[in-house]
N, C-alpha and C. Protein backbone atom coordinates (compact mmCIF):
# COMPACT_ATOMS: atom_id res chain seq x y z
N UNK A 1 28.80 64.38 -193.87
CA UNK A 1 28.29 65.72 -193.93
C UNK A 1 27.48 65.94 -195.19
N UNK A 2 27.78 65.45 -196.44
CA UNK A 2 26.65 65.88 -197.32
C UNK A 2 25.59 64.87 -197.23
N UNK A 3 25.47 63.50 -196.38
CA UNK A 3 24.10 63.22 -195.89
C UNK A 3 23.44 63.99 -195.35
N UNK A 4 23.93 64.80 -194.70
CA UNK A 4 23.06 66.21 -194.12
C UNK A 4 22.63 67.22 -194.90
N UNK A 5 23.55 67.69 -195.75
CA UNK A 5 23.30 68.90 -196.86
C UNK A 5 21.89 68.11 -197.63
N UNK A 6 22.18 66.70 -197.80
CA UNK A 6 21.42 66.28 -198.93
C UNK A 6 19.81 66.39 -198.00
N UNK A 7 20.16 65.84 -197.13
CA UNK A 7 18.62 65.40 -196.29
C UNK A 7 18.01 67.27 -195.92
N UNK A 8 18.67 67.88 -195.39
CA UNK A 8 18.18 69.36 -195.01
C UNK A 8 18.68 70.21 -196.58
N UNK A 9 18.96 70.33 -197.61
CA UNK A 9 19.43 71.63 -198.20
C UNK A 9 20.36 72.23 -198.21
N UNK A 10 20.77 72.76 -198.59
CA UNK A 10 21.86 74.16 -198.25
C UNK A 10 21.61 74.84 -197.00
N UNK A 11 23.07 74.92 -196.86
CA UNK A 11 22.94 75.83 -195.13
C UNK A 11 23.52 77.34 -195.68
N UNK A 12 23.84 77.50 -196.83
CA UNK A 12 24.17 78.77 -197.56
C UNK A 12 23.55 80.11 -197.99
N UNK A 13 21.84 79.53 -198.06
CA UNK A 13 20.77 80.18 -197.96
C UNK A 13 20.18 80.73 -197.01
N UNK A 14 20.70 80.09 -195.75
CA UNK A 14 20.09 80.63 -194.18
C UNK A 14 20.86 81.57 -193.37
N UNK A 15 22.37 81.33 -193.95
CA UNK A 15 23.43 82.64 -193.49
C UNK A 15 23.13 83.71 -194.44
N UNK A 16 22.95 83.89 -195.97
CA UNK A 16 22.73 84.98 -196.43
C UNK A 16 20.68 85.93 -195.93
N UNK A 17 19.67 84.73 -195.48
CA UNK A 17 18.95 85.33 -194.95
C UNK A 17 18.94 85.88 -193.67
N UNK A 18 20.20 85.06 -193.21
CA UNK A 18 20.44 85.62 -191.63
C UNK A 18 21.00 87.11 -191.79
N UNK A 19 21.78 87.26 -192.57
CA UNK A 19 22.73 88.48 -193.05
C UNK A 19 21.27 89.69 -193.16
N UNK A 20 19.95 88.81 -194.38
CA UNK A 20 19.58 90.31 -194.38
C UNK A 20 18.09 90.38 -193.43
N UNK A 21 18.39 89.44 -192.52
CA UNK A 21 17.28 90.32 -191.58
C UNK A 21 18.26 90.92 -190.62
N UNK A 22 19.61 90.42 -190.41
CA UNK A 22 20.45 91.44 -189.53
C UNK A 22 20.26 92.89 -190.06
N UNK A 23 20.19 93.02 -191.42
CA UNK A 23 20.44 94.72 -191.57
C UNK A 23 18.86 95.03 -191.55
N UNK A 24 18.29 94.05 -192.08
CA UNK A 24 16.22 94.48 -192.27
C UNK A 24 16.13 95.38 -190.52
N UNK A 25 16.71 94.70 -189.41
CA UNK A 25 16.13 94.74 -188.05
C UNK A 25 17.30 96.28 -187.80
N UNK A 26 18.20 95.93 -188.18
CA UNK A 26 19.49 97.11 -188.23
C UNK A 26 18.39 98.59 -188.39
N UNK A 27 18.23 98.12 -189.61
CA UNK A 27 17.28 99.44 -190.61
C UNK A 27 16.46 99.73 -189.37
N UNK A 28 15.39 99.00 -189.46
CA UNK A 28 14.04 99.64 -188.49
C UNK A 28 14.32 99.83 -187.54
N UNK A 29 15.50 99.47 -186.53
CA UNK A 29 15.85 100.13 -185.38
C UNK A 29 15.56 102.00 -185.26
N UNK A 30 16.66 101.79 -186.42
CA UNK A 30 17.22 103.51 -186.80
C UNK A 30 16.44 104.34 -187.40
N UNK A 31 14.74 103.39 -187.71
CA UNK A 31 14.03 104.70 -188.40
C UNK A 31 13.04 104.62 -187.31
N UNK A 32 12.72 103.55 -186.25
CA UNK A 32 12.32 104.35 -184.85
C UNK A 32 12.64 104.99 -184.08
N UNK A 33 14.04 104.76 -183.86
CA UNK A 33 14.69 105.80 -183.50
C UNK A 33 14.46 107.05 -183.89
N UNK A 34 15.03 107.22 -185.49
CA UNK A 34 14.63 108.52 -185.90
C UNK A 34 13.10 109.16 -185.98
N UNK A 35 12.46 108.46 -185.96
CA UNK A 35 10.63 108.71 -185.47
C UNK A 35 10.64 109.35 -184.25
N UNK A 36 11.14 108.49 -183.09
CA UNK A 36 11.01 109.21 -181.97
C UNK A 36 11.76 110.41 -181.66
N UNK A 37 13.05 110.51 -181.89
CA UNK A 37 13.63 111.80 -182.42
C UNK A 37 12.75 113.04 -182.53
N UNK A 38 12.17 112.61 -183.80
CA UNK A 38 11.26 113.67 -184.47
C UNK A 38 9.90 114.31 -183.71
N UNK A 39 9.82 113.21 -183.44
CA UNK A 39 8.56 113.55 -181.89
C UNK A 39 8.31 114.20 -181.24
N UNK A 40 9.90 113.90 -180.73
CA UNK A 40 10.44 114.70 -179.31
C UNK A 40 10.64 116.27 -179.81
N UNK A 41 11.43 116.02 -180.65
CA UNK A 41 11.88 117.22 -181.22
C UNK A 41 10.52 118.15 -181.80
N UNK A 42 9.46 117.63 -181.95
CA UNK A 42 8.18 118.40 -181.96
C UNK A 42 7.22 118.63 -181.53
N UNK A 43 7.53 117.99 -180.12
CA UNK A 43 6.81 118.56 -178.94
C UNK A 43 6.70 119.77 -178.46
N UNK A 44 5.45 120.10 -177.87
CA UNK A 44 5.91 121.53 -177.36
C UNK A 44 5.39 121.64 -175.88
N UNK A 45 6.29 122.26 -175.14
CA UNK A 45 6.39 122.40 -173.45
C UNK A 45 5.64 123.54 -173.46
N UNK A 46 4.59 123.24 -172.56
CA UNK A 46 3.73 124.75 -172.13
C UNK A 46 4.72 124.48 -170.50
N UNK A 47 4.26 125.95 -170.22
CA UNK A 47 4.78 126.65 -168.73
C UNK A 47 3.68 127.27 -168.16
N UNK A 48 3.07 126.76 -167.09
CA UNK A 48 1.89 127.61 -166.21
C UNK A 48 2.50 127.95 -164.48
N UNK A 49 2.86 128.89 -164.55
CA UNK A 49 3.27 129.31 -163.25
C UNK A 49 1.77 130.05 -162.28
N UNK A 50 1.76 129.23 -161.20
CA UNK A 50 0.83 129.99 -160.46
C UNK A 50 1.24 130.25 -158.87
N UNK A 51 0.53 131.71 -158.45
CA UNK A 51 0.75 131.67 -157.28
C UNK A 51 -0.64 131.63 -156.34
N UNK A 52 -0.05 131.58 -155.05
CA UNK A 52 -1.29 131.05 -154.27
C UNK A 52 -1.27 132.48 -153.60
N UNK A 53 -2.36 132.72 -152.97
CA UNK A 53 -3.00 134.00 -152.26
C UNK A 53 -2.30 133.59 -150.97
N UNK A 54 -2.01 134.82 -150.33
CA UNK A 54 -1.44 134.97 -149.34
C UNK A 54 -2.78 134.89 -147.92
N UNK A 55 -3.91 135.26 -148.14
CA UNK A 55 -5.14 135.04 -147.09
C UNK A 55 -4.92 133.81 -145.92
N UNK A 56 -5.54 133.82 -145.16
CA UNK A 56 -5.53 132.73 -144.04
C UNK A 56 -6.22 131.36 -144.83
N UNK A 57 -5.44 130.29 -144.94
CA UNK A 57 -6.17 128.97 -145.23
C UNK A 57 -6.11 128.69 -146.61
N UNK A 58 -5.19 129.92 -147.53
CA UNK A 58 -5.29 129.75 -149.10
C UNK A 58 -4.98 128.59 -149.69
N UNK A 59 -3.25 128.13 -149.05
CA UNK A 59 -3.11 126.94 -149.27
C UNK A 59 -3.48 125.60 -149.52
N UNK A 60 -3.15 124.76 -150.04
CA UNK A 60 -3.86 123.47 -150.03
C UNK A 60 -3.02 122.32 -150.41
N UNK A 61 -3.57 120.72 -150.31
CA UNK A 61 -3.10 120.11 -150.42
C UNK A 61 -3.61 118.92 -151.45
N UNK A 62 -4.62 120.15 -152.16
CA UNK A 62 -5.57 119.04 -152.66
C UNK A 62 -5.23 118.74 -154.66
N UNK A 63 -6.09 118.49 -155.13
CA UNK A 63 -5.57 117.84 -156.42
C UNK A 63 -6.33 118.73 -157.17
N UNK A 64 -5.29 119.71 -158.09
CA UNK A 64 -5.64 120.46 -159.30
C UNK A 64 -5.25 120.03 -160.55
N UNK A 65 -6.04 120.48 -161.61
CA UNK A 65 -5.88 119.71 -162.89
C UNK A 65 -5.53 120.60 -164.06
N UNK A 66 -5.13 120.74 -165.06
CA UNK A 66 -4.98 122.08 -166.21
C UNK A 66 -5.21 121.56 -167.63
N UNK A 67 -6.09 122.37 -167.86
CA UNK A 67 -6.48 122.42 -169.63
C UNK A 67 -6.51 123.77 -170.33
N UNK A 68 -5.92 123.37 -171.57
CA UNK A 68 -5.64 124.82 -172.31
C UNK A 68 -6.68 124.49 -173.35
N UNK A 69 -6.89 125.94 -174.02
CA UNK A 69 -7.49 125.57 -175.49
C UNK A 69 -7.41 126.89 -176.72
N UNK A 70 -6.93 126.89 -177.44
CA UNK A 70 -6.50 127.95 -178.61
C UNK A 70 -7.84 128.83 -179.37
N UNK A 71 -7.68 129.09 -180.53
CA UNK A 71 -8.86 130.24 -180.82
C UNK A 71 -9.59 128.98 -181.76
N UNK A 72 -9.15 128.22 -182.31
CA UNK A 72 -10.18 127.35 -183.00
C UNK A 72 -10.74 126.02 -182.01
N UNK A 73 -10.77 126.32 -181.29
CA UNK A 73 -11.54 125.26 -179.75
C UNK A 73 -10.91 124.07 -179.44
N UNK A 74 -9.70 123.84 -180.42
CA UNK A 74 -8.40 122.56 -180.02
C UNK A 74 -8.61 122.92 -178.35
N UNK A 75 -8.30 121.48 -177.41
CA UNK A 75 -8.01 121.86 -176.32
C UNK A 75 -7.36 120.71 -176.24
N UNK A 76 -6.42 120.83 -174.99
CA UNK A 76 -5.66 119.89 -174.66
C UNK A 76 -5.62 119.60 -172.31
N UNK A 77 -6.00 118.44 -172.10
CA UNK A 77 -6.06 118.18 -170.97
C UNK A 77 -4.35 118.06 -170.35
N UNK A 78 -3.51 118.35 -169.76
CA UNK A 78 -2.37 118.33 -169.78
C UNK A 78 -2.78 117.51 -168.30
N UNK A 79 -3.71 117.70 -167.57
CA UNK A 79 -3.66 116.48 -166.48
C UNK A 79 -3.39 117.03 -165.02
N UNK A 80 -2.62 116.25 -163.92
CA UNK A 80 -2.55 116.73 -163.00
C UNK A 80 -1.80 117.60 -162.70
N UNK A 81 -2.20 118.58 -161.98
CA UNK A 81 -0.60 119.76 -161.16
C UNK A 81 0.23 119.50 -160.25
N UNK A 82 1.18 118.93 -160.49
CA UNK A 82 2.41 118.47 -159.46
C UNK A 82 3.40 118.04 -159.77
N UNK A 83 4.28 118.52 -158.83
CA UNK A 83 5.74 118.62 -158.79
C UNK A 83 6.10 117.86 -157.68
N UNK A 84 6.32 116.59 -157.86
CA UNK A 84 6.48 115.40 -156.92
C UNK A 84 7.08 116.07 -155.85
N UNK A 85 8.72 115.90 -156.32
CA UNK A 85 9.57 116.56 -154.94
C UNK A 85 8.86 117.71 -154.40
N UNK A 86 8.32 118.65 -154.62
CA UNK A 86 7.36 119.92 -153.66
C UNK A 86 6.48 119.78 -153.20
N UNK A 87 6.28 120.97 -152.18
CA UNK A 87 4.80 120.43 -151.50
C UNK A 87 3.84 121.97 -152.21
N UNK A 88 3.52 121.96 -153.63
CA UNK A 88 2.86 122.85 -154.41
C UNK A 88 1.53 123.23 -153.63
N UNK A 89 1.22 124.44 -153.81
CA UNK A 89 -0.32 125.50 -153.42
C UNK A 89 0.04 125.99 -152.11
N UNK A 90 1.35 126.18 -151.71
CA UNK A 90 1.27 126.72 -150.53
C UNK A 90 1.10 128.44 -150.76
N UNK A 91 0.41 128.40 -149.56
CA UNK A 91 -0.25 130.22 -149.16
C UNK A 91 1.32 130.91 -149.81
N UNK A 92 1.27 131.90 -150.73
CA UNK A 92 2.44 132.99 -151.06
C UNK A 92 3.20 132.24 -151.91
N UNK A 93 3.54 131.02 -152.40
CA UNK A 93 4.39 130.79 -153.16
C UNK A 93 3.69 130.81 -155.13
N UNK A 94 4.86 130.58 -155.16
CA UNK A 94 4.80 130.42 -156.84
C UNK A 94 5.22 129.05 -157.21
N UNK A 95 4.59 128.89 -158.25
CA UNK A 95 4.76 127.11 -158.30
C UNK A 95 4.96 127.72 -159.60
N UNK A 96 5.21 126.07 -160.29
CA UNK A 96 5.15 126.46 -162.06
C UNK A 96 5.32 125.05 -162.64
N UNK A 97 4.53 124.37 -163.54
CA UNK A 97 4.60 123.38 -164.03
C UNK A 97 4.90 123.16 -165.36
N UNK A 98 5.21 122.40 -165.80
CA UNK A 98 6.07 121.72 -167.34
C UNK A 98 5.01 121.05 -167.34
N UNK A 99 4.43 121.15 -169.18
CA UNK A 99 3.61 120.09 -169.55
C UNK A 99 4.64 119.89 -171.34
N UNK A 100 4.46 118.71 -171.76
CA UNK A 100 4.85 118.64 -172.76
C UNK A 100 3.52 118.02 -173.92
N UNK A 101 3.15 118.41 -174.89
CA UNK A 101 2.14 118.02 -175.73
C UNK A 101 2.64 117.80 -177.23
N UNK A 102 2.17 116.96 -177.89
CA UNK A 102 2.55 116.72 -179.49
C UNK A 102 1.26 117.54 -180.06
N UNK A 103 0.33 118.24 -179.13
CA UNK A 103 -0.30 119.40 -179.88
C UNK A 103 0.46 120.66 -179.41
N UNK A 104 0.53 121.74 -180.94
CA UNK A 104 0.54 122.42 -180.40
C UNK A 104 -0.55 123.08 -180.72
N UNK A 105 -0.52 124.20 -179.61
CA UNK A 105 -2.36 124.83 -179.87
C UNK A 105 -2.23 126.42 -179.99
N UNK A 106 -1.01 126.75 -180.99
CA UNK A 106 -0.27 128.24 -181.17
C UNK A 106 -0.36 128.80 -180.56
N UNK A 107 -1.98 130.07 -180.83
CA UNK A 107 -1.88 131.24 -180.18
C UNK A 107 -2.91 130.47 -178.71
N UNK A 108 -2.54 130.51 -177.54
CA UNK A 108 -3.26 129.97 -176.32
C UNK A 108 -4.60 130.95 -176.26
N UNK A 109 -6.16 130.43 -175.86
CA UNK A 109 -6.53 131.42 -175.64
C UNK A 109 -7.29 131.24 -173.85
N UNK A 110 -7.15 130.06 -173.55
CA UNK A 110 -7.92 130.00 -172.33
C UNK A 110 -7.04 128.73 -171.74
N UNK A 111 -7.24 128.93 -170.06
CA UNK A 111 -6.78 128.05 -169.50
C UNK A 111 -8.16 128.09 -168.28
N UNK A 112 -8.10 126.21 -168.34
CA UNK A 112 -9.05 126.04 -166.94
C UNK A 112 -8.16 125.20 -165.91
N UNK A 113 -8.40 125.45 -165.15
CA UNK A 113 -7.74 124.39 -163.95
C UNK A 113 -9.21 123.95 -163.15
N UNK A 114 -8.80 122.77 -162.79
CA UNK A 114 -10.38 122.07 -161.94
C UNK A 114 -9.66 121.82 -161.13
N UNK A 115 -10.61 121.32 -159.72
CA UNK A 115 -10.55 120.74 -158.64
C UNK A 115 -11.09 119.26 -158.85
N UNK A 116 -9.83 118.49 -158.51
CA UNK A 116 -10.67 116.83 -158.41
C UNK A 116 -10.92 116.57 -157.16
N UNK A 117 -11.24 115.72 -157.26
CA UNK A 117 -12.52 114.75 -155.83
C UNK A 117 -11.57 114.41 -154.91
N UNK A 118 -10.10 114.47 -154.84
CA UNK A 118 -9.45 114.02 -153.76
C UNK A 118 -9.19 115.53 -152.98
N UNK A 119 -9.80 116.70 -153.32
CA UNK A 119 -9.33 118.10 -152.68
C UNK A 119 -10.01 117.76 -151.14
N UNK A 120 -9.56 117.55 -150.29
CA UNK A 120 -9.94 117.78 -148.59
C UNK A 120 -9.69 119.30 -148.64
N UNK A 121 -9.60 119.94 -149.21
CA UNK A 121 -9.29 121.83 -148.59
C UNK A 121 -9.51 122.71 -150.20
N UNK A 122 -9.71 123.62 -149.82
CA UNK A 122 -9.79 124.35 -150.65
C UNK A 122 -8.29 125.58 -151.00
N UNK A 123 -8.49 125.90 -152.29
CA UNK A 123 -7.00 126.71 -152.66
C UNK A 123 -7.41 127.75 -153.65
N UNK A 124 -7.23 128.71 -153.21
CA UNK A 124 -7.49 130.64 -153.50
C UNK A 124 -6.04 131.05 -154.43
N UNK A 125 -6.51 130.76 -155.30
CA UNK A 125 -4.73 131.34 -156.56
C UNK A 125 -5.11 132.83 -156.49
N UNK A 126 -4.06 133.16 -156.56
CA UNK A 126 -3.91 134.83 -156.70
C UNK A 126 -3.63 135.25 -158.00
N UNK A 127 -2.52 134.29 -159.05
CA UNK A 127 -2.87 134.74 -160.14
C UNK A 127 -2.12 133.54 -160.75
N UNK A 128 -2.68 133.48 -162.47
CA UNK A 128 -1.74 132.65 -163.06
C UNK A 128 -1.05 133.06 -164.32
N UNK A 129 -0.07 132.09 -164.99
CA UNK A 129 0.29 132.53 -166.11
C UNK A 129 0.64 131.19 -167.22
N UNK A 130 0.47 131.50 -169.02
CA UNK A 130 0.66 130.25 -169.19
C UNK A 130 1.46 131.01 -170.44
N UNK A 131 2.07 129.58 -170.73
CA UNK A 131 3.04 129.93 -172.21
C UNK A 131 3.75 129.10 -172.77
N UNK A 132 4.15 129.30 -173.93
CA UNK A 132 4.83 127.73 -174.82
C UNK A 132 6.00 127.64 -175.08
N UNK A 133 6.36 126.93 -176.27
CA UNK A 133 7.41 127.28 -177.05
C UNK A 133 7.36 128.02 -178.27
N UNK A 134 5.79 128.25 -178.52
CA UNK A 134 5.32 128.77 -179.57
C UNK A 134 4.54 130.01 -179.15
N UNK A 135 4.11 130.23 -177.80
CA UNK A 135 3.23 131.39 -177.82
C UNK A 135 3.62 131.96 -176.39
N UNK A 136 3.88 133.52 -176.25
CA UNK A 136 4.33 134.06 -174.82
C UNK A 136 3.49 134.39 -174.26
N UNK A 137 2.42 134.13 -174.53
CA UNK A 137 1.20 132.92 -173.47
C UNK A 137 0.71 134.67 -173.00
N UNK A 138 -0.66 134.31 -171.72
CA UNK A 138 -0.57 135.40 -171.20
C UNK A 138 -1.14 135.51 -169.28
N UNK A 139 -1.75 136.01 -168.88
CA UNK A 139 -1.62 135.99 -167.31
C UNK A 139 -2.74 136.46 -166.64
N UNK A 140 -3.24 136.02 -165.90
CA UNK A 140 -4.48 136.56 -164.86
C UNK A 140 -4.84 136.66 -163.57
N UNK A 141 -5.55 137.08 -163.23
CA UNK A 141 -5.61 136.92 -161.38
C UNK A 141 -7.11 136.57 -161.43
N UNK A 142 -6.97 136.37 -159.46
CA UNK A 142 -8.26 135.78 -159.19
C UNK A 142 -8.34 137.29 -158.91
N UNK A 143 -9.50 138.51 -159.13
CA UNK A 143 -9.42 139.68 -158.92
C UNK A 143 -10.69 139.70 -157.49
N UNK A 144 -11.50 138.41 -157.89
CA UNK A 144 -12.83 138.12 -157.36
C UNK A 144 -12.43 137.25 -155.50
N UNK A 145 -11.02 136.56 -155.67
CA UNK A 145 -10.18 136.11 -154.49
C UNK A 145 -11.77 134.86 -154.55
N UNK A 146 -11.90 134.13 -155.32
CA UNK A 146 -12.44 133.31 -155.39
C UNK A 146 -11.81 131.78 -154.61
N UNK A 147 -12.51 130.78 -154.12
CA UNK A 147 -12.13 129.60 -153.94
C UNK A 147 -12.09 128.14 -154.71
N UNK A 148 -11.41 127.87 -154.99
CA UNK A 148 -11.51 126.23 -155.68
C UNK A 148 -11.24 125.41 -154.85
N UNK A 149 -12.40 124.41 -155.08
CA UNK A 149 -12.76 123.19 -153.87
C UNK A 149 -13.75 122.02 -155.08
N UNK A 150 -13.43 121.01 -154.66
CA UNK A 150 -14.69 120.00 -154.63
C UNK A 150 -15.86 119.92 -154.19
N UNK A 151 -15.64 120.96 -153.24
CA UNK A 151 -16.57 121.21 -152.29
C UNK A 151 -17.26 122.46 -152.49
N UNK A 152 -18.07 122.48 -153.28
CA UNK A 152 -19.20 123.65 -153.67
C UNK A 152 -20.07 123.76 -152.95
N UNK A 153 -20.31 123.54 -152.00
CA UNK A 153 -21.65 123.25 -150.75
C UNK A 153 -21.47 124.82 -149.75
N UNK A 154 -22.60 125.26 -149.46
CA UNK A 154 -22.76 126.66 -148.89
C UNK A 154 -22.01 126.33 -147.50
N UNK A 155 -22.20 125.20 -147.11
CA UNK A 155 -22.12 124.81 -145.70
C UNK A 155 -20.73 124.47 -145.68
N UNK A 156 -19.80 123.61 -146.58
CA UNK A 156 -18.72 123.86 -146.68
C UNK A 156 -18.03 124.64 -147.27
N UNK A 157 -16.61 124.72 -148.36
CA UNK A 157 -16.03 125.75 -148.96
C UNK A 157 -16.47 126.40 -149.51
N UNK A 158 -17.61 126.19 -150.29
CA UNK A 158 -18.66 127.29 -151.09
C UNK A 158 -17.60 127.73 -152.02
N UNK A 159 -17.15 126.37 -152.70
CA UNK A 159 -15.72 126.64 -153.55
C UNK A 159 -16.44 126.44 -155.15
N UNK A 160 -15.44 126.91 -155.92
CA UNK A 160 -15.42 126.87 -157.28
C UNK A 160 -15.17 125.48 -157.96
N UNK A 161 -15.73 124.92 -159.22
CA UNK A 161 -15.24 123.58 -159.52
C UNK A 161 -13.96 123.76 -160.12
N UNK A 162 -13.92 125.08 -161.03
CA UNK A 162 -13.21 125.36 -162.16
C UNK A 162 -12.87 126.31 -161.98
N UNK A 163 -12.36 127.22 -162.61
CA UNK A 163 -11.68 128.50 -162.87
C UNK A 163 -11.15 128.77 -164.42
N UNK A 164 -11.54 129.36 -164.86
CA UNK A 164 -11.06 129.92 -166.37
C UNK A 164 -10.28 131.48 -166.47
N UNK A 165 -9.40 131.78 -167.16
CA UNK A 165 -8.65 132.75 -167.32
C UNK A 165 -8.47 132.83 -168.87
N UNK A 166 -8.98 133.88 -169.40
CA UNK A 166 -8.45 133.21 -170.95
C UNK A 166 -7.98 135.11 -171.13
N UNK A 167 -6.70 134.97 -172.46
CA UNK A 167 -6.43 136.21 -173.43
C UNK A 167 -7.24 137.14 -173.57
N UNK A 168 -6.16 138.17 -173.59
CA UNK A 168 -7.42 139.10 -174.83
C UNK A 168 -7.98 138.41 -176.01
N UNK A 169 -8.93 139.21 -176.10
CA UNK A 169 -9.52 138.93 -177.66
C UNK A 169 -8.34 139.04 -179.17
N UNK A 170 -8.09 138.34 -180.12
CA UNK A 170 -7.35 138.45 -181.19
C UNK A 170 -7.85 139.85 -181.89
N UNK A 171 -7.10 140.20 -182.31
CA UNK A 171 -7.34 141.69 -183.39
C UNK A 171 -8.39 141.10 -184.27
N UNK A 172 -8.52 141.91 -185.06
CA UNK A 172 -9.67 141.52 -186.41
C UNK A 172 -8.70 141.43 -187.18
N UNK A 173 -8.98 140.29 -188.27
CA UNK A 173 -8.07 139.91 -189.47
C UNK A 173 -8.46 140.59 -190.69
């Protein structure tokens, strides 16, 4: 055995480096951990509840999208509208979606929702509403009973691409 020690070294040096990358890897576990923690914990969940118009054909089945944006023009794409398990935009109901963002964008001042390219039908909201964990957000209707479609063509839905709803105006500072 010390033909071995002699030919390789000490094996005394490789258990005490083994020892401190056990705690080196220990350590950085627990401060990604605690990173992601912190993350999470500073995320903020917007809430957009919308309902669909009660009219003949309001419903839909097609693909809506939502973006917010605050008073200094931050905006944030939060992406598609859906609630897997549901069958969301039906004529009269109320839907309502969870977005979670590592922006937050305080006081909200506008929300757009689009129509993407997979909409086969068009969908008539009656009104919406949005809000955070930081801001009790605020609410609008389609007053105009407007349509959103992909389909902007006279001959078909003669729909909307977009739709915007934004706040009142902020007070004067």
């Amino acid at each position: 055995s010390s033909g071995i020690n002699a030919e390789y070294g000490d094996f005394s040096d490789l258990d005490a480096n083994r020892s401190h990358l056990k705690e080196s890897f220990s350590l950085t576990m627990k401060l990604l951990l605690l990173t992601a923690l912190f993350a999470a914990a500073h995320a903020v969940e917007y809430t957009l509840t919308t309902t669909t118009s009660g009219v003949d054909h309001a419903g839909s089945n097609g693909y809506f999208y939502l973006a917010a944006l605050n008073y200094k023009g931050e905006m944030v794409d939060f992406g598609l509208m859906d609630n897997p398990d549901l069958n969301d935009f039906e004529s009269e109901n109320t839907d309502t979606f969870v977005f979670s963002s590592e922006v937050d964008l305080g006081k909200i001042g506008c929300i757009v929702i689009r129509a993407g390219d997979k909409s086969a039908d068009a969908w008539m909201i009656k009104s919406v509403a949005i809000s955070s964990d930081t801001d009790e957000g605020f609410s609008g209707d389609n007053v105009d009973e407007d349509w959103m479609s992909s389909d902007t063509s006279t001959e078909g839905d003669n729909g909307k691409l977009a739709m915007m709803w934004c706040a009142p105006p902020l007070p004067p500072q």
